[in-house]
N, C-alpha and C. Protein backbone atom coordinates (compact mmCIF):
# COMPACT_ATOMS: atom_id res chain seq x y z
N UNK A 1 -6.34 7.00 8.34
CA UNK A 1 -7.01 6.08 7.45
C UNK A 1 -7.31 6.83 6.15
N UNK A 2 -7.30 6.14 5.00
CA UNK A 2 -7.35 6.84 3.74
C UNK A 2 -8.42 6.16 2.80
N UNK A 3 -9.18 7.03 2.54
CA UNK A 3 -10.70 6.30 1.75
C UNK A 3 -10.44 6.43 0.58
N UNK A 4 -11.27 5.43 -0.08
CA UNK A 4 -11.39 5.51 -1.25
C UNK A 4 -12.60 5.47 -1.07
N UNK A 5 -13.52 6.37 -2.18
CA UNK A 5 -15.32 6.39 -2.31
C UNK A 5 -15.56 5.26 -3.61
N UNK A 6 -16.19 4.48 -3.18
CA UNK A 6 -16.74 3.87 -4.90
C UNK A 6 -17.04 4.53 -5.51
N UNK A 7 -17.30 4.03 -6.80
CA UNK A 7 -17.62 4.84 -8.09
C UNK A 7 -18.83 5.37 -8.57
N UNK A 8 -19.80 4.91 -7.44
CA UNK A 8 -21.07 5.32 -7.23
C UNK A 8 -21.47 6.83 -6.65
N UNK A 9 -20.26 6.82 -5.87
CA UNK A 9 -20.47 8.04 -4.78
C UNK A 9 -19.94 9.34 -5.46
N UNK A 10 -20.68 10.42 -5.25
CA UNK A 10 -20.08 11.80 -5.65
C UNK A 10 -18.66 12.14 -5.09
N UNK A 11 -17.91 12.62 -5.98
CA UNK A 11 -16.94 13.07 -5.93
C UNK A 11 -16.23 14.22 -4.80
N UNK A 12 -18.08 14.85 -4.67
CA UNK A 12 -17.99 16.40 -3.38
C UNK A 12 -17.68 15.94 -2.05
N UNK A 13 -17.93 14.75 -1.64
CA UNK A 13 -18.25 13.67 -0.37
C UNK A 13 -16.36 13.80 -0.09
N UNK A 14 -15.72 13.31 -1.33
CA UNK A 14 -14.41 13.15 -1.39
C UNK A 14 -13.79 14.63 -0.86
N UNK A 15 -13.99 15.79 -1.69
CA UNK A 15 -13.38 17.04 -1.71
C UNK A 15 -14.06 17.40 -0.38
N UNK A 16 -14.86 17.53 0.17
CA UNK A 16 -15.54 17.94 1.48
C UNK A 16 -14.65 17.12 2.65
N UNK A 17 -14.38 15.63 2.74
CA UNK A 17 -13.65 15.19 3.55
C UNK A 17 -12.31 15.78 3.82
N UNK A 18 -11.47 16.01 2.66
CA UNK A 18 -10.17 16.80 2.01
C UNK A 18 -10.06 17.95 2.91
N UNK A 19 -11.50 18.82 2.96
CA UNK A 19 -11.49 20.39 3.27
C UNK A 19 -11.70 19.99 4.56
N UNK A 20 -11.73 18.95 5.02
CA UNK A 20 -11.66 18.53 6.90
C UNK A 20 -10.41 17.53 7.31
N UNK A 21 -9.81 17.94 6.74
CA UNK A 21 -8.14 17.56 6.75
C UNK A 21 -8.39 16.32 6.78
N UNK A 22 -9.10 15.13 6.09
CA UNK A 22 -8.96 13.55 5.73
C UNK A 22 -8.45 13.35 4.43
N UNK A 23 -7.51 12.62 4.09
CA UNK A 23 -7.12 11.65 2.61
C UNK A 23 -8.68 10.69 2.13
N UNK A 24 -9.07 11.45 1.30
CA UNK A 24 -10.14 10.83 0.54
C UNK A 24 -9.91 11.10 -0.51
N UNK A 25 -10.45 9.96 -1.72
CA UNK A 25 -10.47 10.03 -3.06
C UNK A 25 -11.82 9.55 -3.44
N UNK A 26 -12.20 9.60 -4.59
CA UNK A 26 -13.27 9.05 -5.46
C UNK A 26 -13.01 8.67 -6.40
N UNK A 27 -13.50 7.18 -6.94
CA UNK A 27 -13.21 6.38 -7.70
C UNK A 27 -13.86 6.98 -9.10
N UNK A 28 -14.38 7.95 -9.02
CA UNK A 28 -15.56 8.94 -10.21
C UNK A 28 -14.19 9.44 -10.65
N UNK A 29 -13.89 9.87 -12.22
CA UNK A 29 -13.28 10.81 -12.25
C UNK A 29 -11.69 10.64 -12.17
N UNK A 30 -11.46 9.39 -11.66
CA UNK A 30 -9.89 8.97 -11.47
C UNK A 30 -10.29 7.67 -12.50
N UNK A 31 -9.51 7.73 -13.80
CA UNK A 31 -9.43 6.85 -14.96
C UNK A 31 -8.89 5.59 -14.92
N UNK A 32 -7.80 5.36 -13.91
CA UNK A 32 -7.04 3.97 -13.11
C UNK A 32 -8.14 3.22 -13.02
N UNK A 33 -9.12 4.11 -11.76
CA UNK A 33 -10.17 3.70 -10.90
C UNK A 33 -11.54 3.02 -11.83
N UNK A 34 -11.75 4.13 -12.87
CA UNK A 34 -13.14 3.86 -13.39
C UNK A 34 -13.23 2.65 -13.81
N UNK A 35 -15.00 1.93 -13.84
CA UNK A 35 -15.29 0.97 -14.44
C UNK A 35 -14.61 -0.75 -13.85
N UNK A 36 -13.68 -0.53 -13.16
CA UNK A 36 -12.97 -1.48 -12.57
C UNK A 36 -14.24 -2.67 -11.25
N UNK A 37 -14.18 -3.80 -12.06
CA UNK A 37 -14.90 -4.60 -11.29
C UNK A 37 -14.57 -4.77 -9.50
N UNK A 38 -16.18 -4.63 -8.76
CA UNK A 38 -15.54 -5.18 -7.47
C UNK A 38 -14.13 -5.44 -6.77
N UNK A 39 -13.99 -6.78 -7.22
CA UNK A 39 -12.84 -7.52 -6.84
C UNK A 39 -11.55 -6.54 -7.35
N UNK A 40 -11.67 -6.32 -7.94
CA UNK A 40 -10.39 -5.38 -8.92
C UNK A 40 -10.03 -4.29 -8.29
N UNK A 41 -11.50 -3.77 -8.25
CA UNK A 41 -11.42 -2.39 -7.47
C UNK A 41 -10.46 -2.29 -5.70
N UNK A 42 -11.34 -3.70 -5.72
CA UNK A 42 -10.52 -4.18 -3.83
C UNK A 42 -9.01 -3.97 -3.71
N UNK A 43 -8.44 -4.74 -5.09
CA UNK A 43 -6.98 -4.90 -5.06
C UNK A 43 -6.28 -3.96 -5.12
N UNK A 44 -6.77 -2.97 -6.35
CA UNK A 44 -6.19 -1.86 -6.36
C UNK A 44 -6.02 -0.85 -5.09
N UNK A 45 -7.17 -0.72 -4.53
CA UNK A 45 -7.40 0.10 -3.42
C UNK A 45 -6.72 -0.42 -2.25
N UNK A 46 -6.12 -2.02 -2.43
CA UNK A 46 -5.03 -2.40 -1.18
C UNK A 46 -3.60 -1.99 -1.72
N UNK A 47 -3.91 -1.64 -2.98
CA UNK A 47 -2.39 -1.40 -3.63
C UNK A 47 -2.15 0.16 -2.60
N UNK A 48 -3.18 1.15 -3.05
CA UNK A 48 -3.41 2.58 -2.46
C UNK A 48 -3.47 2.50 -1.15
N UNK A 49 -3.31 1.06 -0.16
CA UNK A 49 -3.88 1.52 1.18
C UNK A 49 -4.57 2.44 1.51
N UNK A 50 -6.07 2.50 0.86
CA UNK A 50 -7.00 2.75 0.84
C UNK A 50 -8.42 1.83 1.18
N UNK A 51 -9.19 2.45 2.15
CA UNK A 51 -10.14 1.59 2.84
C UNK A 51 -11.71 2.08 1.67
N UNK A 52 -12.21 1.23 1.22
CA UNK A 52 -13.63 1.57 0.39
C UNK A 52 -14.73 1.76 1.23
N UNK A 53 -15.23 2.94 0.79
CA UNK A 53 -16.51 3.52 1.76
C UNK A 53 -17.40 3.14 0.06
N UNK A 54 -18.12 2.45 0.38
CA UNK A 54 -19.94 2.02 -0.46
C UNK A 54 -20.82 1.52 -0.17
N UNK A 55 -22.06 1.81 -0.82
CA UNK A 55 -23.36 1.52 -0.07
C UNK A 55 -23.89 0.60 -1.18
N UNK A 56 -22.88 -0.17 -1.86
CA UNK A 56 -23.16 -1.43 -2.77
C UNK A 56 -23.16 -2.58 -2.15
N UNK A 57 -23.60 -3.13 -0.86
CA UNK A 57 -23.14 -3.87 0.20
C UNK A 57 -23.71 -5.37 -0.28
N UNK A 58 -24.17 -5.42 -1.37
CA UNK A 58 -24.01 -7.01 -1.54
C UNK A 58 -22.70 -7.27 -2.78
N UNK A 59 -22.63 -6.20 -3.54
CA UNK A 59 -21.45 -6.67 -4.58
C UNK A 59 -20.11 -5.94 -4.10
N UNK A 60 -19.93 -5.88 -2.56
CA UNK A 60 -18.60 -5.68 -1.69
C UNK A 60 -18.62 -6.98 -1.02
N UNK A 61 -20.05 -7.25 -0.23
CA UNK A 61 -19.42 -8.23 0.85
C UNK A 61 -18.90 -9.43 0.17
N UNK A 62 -19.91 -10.36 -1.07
CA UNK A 62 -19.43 -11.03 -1.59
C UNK A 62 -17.51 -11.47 -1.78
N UNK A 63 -16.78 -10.40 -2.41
CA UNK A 63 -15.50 -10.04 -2.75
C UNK A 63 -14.52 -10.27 -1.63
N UNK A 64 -15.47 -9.93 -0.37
CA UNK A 64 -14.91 -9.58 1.15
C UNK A 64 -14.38 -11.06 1.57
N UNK A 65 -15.62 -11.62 1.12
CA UNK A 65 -15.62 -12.92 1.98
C UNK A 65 -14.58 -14.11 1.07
N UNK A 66 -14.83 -13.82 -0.17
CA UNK A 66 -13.95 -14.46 -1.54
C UNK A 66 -11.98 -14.16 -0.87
N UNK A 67 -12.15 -13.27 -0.16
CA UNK A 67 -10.85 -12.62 -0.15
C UNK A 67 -10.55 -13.20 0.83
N UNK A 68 -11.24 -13.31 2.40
CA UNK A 68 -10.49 -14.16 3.26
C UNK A 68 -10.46 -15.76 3.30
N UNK A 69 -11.49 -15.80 2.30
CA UNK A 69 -11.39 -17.39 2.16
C UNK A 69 -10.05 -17.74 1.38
N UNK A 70 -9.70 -16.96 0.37
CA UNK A 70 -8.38 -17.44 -0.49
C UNK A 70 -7.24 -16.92 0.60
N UNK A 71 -7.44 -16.10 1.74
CA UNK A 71 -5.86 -15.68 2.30
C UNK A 71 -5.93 -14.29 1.17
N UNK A 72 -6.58 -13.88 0.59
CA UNK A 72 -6.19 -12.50 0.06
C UNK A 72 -6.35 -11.63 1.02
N UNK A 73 -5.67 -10.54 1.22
CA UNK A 73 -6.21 -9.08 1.60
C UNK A 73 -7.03 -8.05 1.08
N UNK A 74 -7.18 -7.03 1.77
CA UNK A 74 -7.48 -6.08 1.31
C UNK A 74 -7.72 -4.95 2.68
N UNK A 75 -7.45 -3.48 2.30
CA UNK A 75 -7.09 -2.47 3.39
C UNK A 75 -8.75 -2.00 3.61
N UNK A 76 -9.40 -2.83 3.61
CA UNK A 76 -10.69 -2.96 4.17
C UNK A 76 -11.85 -1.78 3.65
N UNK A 77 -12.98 -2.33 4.02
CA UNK A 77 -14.54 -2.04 3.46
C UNK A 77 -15.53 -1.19 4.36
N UNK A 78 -15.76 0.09 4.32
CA UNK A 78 -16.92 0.67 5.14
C UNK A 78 -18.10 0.68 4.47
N UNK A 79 -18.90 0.14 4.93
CA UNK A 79 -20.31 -0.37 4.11
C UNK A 79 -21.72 0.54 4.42
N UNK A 80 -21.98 1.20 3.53
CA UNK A 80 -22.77 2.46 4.09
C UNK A 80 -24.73 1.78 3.76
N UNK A 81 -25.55 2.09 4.44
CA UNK A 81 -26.69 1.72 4.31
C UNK A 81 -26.82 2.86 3.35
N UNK A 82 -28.21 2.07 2.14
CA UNK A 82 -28.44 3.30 0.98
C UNK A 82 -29.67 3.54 1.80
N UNK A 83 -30.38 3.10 2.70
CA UNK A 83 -31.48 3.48 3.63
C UNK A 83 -31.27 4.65 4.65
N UNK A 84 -30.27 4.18 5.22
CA UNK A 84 -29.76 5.62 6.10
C UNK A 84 -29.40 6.86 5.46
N UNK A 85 -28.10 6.44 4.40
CA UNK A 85 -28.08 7.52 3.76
C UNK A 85 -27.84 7.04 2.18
N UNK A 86 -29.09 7.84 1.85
CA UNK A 86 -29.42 7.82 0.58
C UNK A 86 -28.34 8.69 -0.81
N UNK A 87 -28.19 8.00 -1.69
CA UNK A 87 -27.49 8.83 -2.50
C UNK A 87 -28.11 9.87 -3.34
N UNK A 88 -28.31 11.45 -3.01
CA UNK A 88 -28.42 12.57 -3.79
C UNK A 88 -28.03 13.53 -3.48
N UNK A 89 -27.74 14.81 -4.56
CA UNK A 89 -27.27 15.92 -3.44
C UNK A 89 -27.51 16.60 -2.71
N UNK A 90 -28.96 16.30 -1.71
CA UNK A 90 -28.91 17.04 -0.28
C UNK A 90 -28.80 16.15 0.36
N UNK A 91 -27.97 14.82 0.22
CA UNK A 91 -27.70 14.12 1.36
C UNK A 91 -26.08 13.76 1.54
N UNK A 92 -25.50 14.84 0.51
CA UNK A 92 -23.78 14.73 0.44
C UNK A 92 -23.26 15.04 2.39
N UNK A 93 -24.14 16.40 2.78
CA UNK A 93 -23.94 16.88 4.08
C UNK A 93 -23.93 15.62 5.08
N UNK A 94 -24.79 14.54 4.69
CA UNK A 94 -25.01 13.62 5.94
C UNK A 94 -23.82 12.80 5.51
N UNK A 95 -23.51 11.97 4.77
CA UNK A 95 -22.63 11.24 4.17
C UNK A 95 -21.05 11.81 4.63
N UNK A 96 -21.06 13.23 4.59
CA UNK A 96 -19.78 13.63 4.79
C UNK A 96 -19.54 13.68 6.28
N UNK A 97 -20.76 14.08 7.26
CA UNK A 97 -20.54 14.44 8.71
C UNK A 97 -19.75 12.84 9.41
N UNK A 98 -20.90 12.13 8.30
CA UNK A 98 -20.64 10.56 9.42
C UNK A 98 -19.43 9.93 9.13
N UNK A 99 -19.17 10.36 7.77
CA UNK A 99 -17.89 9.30 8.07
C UNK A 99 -16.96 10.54 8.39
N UNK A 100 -16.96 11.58 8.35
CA UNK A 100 -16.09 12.68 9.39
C UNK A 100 -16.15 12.16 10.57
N UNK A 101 -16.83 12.11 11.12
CA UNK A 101 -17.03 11.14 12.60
C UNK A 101 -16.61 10.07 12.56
N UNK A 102 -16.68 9.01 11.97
CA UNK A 102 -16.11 7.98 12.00
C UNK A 102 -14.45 7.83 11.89
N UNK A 103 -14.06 8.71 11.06
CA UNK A 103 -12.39 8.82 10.74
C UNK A 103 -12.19 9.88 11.96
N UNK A 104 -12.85 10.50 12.94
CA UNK A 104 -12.23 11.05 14.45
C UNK A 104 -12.39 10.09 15.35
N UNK A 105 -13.56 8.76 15.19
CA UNK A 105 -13.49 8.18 16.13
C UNK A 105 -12.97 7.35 16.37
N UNK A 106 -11.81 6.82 14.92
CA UNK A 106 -10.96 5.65 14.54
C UNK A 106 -9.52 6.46 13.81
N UNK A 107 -8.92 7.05 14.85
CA UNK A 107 -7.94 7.97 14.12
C UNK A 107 -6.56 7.26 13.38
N UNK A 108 -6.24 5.90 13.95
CA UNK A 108 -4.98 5.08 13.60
C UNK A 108 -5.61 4.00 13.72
N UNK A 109 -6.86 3.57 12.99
CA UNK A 109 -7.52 1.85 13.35
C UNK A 109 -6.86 1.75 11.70
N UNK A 110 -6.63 0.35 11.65
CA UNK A 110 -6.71 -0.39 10.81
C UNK A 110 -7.63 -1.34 10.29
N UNK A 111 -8.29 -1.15 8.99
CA UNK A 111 -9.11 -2.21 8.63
C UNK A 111 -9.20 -3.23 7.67
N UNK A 112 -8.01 -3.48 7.63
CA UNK A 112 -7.36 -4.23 6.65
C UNK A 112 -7.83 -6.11 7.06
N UNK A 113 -8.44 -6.60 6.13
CA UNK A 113 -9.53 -7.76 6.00
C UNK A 113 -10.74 -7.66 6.68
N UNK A 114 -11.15 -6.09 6.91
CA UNK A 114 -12.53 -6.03 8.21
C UNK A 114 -13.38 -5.24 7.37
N UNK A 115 -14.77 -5.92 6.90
CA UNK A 115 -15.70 -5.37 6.14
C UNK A 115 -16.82 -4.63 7.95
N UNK A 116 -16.83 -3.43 7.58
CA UNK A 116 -17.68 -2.37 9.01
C UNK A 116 -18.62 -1.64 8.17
N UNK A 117 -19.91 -1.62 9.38
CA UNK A 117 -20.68 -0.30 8.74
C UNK A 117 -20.50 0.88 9.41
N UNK A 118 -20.84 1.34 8.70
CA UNK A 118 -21.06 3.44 8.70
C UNK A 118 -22.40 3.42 9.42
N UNK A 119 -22.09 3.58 10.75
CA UNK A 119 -23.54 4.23 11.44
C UNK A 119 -23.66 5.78 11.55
């Protein structure tokens, strides 16, 4: 499975996954990526077969639901609580373990039209 981080998320989350042998990117920093609305962002990232890990979970699910109602796709949504894990940098370590865990515990899943959370 191959992530894409929203554009919210640090970039280190990305390179830390990388250094644990996962395909991750961050939408920070990649110029295609930047600034690109929601919905936009979705498409592109089904272009990348790339699954979006963000903890923007009302301006994802919205898009989510827009998408199976029209028959659109998309290579699917991991929806991170900003309560569990909070965005700063001593909480890159937690952010990176769990979805390290999550991409060992889903090694060939597909989530393509399936909005999931990150426990």
């Amino acid at each position: 499975m191959k992530l894409l981080l929203d554009e919210m998320l640090a970039t280190s989350i990305a390179e830390q996954l990388r250094h644990r042998g996962h395909d991750a990117e961050a939408t920070q920093g990649n110029t295609p990526l930047e600034g690109k609305k929601d919905p936009e962002l979705l498409r592109a990232a089904r272009e990348l077969d790339r699954v979006i890990v963000t903890d923007n979970v009302q301006d994802f699910a919205r898009p989510h639901q827009q998408f199976l109602a029209s028959g659109e796709d998309h290579a699917g949504i991991i929806l991170v609580s900003p309560t569990r894990f909070p965005r700063s940098k001593r909480t890159i370590g937690i952010w990176v373990a769990a979805l390290d865990t999550f991409l060992h515990d889903h090694p060939e899943a597909s989530l393509k039209n399936i909005c999931t959370w990150l426990s």
